[in-house]
C-alpha atoms as a PDB file:
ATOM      1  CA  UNK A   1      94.341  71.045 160.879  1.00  0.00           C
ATOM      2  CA  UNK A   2      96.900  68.169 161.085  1.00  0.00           C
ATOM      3  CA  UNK A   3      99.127  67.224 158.575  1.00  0.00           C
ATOM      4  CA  UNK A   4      98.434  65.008 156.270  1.00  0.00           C
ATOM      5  CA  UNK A   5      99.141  61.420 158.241  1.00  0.00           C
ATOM      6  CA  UNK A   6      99.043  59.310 154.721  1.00  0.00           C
ATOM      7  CA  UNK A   7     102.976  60.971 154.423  1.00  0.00           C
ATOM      8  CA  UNK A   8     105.669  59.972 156.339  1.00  0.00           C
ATOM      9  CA  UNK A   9     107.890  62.384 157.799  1.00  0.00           C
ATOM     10  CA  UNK A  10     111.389  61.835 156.950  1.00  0.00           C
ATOM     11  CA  UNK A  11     114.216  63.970 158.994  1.00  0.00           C
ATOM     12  CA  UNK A  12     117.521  62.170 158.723  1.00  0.00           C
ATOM     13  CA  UNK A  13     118.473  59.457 157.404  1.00  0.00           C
ATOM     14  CA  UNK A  14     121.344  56.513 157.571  1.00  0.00           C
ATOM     15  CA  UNK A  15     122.921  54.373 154.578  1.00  0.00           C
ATOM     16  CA  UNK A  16     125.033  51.794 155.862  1.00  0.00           C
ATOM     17  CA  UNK A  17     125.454  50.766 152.095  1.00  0.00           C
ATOM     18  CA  UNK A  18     127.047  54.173 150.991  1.00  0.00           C
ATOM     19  CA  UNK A  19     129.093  56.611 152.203  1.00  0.00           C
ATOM     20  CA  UNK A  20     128.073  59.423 154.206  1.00  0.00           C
ATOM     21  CA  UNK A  21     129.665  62.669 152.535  1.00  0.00           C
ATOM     22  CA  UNK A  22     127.774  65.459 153.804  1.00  0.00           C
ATOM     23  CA  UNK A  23     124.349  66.794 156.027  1.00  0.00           C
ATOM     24  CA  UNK A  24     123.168  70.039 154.598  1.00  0.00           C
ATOM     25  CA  UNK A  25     120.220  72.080 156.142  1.00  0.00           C
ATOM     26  CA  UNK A  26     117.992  69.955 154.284  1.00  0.00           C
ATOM     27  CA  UNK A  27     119.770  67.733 152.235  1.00  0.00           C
ATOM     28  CA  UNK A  28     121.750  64.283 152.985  1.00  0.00           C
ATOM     29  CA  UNK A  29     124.546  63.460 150.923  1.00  0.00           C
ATOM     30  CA  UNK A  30     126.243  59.781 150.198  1.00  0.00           C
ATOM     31  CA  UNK A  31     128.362  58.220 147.547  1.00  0.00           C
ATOM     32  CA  UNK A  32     127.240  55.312 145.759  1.00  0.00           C
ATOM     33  CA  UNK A  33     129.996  54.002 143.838  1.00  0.00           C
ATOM     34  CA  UNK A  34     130.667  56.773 141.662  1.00  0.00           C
ATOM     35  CA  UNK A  35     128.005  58.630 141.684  1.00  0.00           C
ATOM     36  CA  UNK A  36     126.182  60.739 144.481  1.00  0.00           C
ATOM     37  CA  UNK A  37     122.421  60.644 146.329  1.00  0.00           C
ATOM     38  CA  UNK A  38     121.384  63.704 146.823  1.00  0.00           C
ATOM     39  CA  UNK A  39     118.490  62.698 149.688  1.00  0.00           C
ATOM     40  CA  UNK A  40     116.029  65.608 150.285  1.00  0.00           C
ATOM     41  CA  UNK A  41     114.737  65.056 153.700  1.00  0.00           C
ATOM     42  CA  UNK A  42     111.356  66.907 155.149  1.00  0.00           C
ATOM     43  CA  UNK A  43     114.051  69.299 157.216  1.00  0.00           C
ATOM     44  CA  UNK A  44     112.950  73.143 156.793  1.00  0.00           C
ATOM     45  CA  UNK A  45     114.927  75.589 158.140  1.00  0.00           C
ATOM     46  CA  UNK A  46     113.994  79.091 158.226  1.00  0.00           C
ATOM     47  CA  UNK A  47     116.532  82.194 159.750  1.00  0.00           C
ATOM     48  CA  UNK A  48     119.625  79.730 159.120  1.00  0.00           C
ATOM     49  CA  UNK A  49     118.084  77.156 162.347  1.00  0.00           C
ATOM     50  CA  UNK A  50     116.709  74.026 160.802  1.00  0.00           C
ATOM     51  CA  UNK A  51     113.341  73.075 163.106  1.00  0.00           C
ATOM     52  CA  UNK A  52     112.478  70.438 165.008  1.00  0.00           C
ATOM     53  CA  UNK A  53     109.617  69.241 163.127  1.00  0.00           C
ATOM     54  CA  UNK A  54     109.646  68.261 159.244  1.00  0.00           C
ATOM     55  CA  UNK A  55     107.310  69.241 156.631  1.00  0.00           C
ATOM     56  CA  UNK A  56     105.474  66.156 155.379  1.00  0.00           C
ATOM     57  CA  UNK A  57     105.985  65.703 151.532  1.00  0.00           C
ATOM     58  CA  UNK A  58     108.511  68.604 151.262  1.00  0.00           C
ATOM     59  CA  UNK A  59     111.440  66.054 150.136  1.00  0.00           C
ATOM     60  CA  UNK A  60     109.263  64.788 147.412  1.00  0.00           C
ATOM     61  CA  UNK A  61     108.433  68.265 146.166  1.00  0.00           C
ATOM     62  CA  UNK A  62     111.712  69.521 145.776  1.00  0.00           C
ATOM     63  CA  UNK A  63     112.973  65.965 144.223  1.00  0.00           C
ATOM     64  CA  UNK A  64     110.238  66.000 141.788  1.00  0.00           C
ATOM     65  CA  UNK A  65     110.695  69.828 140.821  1.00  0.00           C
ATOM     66  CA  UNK A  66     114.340  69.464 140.266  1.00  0.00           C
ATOM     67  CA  UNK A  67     113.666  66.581 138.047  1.00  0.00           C
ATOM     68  CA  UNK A  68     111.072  68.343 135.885  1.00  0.00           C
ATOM     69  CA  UNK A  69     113.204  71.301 135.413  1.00  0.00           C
ATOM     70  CA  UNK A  70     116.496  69.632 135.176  1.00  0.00           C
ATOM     71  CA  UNK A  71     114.908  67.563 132.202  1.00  0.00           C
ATOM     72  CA  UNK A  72     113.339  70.775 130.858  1.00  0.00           C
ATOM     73  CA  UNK A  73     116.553  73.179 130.629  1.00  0.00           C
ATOM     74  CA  UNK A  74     118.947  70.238 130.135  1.00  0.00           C
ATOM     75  CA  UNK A  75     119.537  72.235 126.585  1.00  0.00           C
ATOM     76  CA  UNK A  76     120.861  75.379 127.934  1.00  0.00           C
ATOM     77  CA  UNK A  77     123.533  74.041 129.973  1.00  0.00           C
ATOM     78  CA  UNK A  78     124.097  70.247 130.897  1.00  0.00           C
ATOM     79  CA  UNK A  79     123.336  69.214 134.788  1.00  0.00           C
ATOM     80  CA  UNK A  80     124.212  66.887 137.390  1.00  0.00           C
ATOM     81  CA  UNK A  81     120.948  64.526 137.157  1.00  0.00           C
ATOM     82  CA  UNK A  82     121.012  60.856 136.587  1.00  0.00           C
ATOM     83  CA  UNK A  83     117.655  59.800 137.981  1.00  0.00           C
ATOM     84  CA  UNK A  84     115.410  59.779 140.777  1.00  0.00           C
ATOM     85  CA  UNK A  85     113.356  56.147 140.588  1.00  0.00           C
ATOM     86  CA  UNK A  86     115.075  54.186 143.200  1.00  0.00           C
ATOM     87  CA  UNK A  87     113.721  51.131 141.903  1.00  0.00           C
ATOM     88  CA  UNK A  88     115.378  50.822 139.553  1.00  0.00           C
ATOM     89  CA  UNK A  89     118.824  51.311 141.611  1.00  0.00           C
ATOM     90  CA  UNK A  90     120.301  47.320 141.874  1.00  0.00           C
ATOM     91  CA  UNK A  91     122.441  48.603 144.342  1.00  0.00           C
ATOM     92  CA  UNK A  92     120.294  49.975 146.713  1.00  0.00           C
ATOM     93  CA  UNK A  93     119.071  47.728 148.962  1.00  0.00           C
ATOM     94  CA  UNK A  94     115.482  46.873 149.252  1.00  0.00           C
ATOM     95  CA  UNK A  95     114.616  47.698 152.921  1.00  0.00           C
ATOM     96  CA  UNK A  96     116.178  51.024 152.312  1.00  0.00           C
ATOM     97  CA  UNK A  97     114.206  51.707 148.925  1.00  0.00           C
ATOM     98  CA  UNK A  98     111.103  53.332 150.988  1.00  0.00           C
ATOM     99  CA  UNK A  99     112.587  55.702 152.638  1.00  0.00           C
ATOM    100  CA  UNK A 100     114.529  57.021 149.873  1.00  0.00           C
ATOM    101  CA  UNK A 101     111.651  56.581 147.378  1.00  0.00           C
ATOM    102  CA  UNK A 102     110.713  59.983 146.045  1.00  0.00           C
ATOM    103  CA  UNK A 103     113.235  61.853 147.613  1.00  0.00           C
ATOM    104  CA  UNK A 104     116.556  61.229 145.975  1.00  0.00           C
ATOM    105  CA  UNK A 105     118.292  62.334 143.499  1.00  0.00           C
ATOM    106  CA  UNK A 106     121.325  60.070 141.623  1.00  0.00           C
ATOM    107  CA  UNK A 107     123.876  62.391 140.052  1.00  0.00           C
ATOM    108  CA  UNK A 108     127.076  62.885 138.503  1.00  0.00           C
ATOM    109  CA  UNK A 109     130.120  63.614 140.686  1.00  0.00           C
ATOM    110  CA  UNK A 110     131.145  67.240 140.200  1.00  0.00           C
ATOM    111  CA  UNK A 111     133.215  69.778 142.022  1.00  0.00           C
ATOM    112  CA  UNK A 112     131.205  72.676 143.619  1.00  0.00           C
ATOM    113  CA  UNK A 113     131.950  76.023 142.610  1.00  0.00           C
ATOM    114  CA  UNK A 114     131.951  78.232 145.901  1.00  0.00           C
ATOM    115  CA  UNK A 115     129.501  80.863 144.892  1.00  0.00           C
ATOM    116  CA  UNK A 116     125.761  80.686 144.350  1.00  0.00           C
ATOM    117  CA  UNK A 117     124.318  82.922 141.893  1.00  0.00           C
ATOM    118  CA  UNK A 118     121.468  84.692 142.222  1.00  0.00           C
ATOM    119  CA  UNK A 119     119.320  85.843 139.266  1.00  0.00           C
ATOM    120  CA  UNK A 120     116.522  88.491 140.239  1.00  0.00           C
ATOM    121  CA  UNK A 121     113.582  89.639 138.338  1.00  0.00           C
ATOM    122  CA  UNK A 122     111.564  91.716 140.615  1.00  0.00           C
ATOM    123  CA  UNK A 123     112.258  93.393 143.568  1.00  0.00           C
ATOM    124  CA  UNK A 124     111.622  91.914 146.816  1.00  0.00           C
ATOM    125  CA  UNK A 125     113.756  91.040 149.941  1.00  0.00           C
ATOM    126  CA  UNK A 126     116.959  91.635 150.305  1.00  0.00           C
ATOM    127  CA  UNK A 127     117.143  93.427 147.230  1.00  0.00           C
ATOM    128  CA  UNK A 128     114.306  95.428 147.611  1.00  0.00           C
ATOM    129  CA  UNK A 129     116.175  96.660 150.893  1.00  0.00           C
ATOM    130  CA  UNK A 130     119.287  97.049 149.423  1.00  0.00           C
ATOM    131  CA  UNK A 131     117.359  99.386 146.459  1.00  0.00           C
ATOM    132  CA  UNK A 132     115.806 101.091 149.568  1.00  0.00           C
ATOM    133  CA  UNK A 133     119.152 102.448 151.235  1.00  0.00           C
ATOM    134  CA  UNK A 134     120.886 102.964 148.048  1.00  0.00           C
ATOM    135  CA  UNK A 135     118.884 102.535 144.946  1.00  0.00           C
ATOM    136  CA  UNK A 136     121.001  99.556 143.271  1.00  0.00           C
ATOM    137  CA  UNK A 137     121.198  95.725 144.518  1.00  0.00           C
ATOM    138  CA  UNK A 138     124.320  94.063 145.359  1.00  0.00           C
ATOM    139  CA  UNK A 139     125.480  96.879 143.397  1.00  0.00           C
ATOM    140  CA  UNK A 140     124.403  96.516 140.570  1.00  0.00           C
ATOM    141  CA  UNK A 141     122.446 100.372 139.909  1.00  0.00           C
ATOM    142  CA  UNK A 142     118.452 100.218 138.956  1.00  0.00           C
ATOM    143  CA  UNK A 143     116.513 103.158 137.532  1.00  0.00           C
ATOM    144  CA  UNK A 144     114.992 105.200 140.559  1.00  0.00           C
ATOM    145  CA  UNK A 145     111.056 105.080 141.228  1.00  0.00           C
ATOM    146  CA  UNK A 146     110.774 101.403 141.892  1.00  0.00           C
ATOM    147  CA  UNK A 147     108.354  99.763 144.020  1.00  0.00           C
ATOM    148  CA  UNK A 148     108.387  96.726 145.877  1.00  0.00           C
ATOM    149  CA  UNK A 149     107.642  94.067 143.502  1.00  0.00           C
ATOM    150  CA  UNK A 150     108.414  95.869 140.646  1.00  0.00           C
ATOM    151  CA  UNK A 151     110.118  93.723 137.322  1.00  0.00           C
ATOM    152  CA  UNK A 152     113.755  94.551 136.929  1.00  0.00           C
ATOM    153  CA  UNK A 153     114.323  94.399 133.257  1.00  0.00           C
ATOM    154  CA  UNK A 154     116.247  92.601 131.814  1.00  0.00           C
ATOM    155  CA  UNK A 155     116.917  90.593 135.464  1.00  0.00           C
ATOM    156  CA  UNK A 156     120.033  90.542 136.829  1.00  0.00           C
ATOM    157  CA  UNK A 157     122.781  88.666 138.787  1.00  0.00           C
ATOM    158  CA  UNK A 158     123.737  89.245 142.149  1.00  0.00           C
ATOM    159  CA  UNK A 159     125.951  86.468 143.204  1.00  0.00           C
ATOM    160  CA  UNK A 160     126.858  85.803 146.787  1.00  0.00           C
ATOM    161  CA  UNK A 161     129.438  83.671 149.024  1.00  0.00           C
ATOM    162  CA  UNK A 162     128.325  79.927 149.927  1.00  0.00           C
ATOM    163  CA  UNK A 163     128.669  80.064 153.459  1.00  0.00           C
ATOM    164  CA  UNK A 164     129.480  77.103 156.041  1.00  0.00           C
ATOM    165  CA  UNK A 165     127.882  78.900 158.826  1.00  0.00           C
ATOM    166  CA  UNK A 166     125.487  81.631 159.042  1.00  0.00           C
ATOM    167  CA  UNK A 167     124.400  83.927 156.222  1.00  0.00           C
ATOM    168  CA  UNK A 168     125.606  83.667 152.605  1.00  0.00           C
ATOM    169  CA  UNK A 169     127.197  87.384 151.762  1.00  0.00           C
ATOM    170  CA  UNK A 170     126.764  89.415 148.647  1.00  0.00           C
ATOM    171  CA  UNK A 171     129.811  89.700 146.376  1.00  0.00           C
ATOM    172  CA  UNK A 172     130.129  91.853 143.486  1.00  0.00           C
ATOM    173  CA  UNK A 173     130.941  90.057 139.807  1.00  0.00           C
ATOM    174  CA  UNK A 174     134.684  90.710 140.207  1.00  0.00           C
ATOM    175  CA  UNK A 175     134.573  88.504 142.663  1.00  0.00           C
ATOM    176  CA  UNK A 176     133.590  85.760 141.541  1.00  0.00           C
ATOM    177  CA  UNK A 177     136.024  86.103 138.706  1.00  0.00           C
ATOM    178  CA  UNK A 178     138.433  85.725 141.342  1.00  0.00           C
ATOM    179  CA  UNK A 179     137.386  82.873 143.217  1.00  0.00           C
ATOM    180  CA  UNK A 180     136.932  80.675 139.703  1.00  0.00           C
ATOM    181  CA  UNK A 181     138.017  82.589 137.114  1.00  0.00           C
ATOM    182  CA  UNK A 182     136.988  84.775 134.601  1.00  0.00           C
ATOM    183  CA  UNK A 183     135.482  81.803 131.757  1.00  0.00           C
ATOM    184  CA  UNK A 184     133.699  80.424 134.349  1.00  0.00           C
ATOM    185  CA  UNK A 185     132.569  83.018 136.033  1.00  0.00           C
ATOM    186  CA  UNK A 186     130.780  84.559 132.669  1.00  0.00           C
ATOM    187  CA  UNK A 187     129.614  80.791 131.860  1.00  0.00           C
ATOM    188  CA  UNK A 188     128.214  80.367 135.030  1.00  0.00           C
ATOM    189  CA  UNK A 189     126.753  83.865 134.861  1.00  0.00           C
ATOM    190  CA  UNK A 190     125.201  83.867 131.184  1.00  0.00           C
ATOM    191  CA  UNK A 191     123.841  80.367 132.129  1.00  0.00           C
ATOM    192  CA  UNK A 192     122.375  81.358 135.620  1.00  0.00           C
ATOM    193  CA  UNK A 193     120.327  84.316 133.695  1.00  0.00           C
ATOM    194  CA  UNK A 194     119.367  82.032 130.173  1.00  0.00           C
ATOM    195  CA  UNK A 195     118.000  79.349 133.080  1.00  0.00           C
ATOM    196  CA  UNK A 196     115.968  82.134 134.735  1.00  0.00           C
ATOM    197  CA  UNK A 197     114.345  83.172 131.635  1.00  0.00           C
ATOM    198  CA  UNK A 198     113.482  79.984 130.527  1.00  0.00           C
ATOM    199  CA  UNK A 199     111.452  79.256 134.051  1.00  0.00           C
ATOM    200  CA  UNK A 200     110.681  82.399 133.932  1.00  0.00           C
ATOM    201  CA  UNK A 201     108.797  82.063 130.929  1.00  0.00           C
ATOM    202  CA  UNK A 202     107.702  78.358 131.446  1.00  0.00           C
ATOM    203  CA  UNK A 203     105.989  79.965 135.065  1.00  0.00           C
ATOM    204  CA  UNK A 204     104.330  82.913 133.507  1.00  0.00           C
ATOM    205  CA  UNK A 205     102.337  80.557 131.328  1.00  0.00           C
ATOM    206  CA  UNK A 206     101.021  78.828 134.423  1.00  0.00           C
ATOM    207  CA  UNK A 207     100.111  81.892 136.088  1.00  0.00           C
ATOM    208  CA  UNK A 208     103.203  82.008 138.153  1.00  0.00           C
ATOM    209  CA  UNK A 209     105.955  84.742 138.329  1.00  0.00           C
ATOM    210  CA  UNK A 210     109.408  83.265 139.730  1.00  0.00           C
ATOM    211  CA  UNK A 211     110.629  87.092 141.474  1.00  0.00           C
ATOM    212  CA  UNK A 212     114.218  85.613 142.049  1.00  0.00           C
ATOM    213  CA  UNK A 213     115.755  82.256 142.270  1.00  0.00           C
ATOM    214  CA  UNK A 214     119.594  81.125 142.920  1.00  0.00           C
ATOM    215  CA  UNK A 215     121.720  78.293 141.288  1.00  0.00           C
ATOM    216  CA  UNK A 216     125.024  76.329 141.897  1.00  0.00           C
ATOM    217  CA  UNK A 217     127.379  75.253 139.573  1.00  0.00           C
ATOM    218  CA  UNK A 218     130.110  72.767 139.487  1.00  0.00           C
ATOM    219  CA  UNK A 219     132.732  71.363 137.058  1.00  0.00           C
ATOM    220  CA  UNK A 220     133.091  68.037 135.786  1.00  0.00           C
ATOM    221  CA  UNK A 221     136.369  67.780 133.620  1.00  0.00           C
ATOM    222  CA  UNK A 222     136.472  71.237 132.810  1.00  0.00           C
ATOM    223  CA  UNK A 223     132.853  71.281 132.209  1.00  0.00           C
ATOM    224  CA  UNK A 224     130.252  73.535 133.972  1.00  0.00           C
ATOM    225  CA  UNK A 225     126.872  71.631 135.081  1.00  0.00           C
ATOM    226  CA  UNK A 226     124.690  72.523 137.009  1.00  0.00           C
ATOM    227  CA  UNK A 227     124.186  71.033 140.641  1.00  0.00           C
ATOM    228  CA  UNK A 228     122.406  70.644 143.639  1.00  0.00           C
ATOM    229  CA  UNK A 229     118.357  72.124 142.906  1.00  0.00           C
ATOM    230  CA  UNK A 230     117.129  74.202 140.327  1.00  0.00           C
ATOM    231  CA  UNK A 231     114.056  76.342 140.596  1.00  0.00           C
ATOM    232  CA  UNK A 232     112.251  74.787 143.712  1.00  0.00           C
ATOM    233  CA  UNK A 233     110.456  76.073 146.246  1.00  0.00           C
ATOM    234  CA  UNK A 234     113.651  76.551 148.696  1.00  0.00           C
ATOM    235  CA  UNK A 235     115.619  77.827 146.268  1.00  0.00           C
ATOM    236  CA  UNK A 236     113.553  80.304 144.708  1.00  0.00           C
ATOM    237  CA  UNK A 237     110.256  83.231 145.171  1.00  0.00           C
ATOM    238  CA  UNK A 238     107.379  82.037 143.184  1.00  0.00           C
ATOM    239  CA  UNK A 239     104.307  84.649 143.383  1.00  0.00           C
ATOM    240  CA  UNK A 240     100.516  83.977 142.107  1.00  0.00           C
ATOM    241  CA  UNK A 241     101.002  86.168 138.763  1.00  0.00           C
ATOM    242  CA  UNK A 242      97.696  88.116 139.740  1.00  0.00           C
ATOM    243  CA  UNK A 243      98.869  89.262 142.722  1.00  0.00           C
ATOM    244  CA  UNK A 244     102.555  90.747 141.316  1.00  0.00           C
ATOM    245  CA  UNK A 245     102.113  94.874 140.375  1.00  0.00           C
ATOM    246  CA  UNK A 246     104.123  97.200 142.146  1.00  0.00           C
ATOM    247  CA  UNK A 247     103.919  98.565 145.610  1.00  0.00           C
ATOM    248  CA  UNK A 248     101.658  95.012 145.751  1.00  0.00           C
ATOM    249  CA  UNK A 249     102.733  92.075 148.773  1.00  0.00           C
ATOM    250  CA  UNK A 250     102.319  88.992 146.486  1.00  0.00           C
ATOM    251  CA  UNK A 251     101.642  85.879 148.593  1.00  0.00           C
ATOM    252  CA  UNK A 252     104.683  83.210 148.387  1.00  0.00           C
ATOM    253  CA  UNK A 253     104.670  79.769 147.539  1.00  0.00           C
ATOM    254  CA  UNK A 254     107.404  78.949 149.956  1.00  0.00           C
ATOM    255  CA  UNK A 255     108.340  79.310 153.479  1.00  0.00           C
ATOM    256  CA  UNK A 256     106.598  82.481 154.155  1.00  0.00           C
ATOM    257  CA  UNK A 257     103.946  80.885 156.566  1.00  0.00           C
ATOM    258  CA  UNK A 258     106.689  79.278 158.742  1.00  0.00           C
ATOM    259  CA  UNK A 259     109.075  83.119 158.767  1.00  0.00           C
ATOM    260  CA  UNK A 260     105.606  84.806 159.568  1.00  0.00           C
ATOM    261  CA  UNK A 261     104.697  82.797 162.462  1.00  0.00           C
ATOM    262  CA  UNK A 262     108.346  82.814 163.555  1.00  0.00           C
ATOM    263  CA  UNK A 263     108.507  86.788 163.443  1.00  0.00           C
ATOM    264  CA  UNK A 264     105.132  86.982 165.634  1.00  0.00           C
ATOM    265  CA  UNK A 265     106.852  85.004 168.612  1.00  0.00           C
ATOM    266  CA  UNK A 266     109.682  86.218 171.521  1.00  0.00           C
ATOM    267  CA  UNK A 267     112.454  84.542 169.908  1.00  0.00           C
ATOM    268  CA  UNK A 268     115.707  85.905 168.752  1.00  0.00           C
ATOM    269  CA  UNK A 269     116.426  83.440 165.879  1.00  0.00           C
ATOM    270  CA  UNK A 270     119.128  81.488 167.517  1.00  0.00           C
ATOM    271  CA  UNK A 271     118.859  77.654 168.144  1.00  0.00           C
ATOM    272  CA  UNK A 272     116.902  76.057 169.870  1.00  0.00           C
ATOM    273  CA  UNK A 273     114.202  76.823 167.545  1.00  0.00           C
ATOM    274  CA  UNK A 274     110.656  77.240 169.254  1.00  0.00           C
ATOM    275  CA  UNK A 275     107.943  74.454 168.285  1.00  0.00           C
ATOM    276  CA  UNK A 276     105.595  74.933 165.783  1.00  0.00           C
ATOM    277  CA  UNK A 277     101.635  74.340 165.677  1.00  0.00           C
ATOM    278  CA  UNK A 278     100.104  71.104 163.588  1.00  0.00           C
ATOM    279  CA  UNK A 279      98.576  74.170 161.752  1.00  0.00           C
ATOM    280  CA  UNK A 280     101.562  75.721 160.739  1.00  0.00           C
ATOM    281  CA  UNK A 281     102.966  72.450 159.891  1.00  0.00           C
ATOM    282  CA  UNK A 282     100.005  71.497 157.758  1.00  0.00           C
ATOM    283  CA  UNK A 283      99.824  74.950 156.040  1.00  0.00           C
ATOM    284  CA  UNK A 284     103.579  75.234 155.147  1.00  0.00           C
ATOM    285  CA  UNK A 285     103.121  70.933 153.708  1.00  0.00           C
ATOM    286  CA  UNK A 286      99.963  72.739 151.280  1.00  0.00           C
ATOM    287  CA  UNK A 287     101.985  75.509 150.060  1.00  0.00           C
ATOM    288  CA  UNK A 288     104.956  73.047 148.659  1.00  0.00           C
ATOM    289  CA  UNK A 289     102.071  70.664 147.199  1.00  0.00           C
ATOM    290  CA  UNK A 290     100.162  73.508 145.322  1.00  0.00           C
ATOM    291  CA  UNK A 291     103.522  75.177 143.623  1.00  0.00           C
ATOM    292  CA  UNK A 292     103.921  71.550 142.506  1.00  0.00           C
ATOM    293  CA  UNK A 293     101.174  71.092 141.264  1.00  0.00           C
ATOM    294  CA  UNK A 294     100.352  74.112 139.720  1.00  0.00           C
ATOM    295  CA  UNK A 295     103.992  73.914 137.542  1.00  0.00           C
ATOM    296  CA  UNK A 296     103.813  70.142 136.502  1.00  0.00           C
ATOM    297  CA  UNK A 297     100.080  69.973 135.927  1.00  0.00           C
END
């Protein structure tokens, strides 16, 4: 099956009205007078290597998520978002308006904090590993007797380092109270797990479990917002809630297709990455349309 050819494919992308400030694995960002575009291109990445080919509608899905749910837990701690309707943007120029349609985020300027925290609810990848060897995650000690895809309750936090290049690494609480101090660091955290809940329980109405998600914070004079995406398809585990009791293998509503193809072929993870199938393409485009639309409608 191809994909769908009524979407445009978008994998970089070049202001000449703005300033270029950053390329992220998916992500390009710019400043626009004093605020930033956050642009969410169709790049996937999977195993750290970003691929050659996009996944139509992706950028759209995350941008319209983010917006949702930044408008929906904008009461628990304040956020980053300004708007997404580049139409209304008199400083955007019009050729440049269709590309970016859909797929950008306007926010407030805010300095990163350099930790992304983690908030787990059941027990699945790294942390169900992690539990495997030594019966706690990142950690933090869990009763014994759990399966994969058992609920942790209550969920917990298991921040980790924000790296440059390669993997992100787990760090223990007192760390991060030593990279940003303590305040923040128990801001941050109480917010990370109040923001969890919130989806969490926003989800489970829709028939979706969120297993584990992460977040990033920032400061803007002194304050702590929250930044970048919250609770999207490449930032977090959603599960079909029928499928989630323990020792169970829920299906994902993320990248899963893409790693599982990946993991059937001879290649050792490194770039170049190999390239993948119209198929795979297509299938990995549905599963970011239905976690849309199965939250927002």
């Amino acid at each position: 099956m191809p994909p769908d050819s009524t979407l445009t494919t978008v994998l970089s992308t070049d202001l000449p009205f703005a300033q270029r400030l950053g390329k992220g694995k998916v992500r390009d960002l710019y400043l626009l007078g004093d605020d930033l575009l956050l642009v969410a291109t169709d790049r996937i990445s999977a195993f750290d290597v970003v691929m050659t080919e996009g996944i139509p509608g992706k950028g759209q899905v995350l941008t319209e998520l983010s917006a949702f749910w930044f408008g929906q837990l904008a009461g628990i701690v304040p956020n980053h978002y300004l708007g997404h309707d580049v139409d209304a943007w008199d400083d955007v120029p019009a050729q440049f308006k269709s590309v970016l349609r859909g797929r950008t985020t306007r926010c407030r300027r805010c300095t990163p904090l350099p930790v992304e925290w983690v908030v787990r609810g059941y027990l699945t990848g790294s942390g169900w590993s992690d539990y495997q060897r030594s019966g706690s995650v990142s950690g933090v000690q869990l009763p014994a007797g759990l399966q994969h895809a058992s609920r942790i309750e209550p969920a917990i936090l298991t921040p980790s380092t924000k790296a440059e290049t390669g993997h992100d690494e787990p760090i223990p609480f007192e760390r991060t109270v030593e990279l940003v101090g303590r305040d923040v660091a128990e801001a941050a955290r109480d917010a990370a797990l109040a923001l969890y809940a919130a989806g969490r329980d926003y989800a489970a109405e829709r028939g979706i479990v969120i297993a584990d998600t992460k977040f990033e914070f920032g400061l803007a004079d002194g304050e702590l917002v929250l930044i970048d995406e919250c609770l999207t398809a490449d930032s977090s585990r959603f599960w079909p809630a029928s499928e989630v009791v323990p020792g169970g293998k829920p299906t994902s509503f993320d990248k899963q297709v893409l790693r599982d193809y990946l993991n059937g072929l001879d290649w050792n993870k490194q770039p170049p990455p190999p390239p993948l199938p119209d198929e795979i393409v297509a299938r990995t485009a549905a599963t970011y349309a239905d976690i849309r639309t199965r939250l927002l409608h």
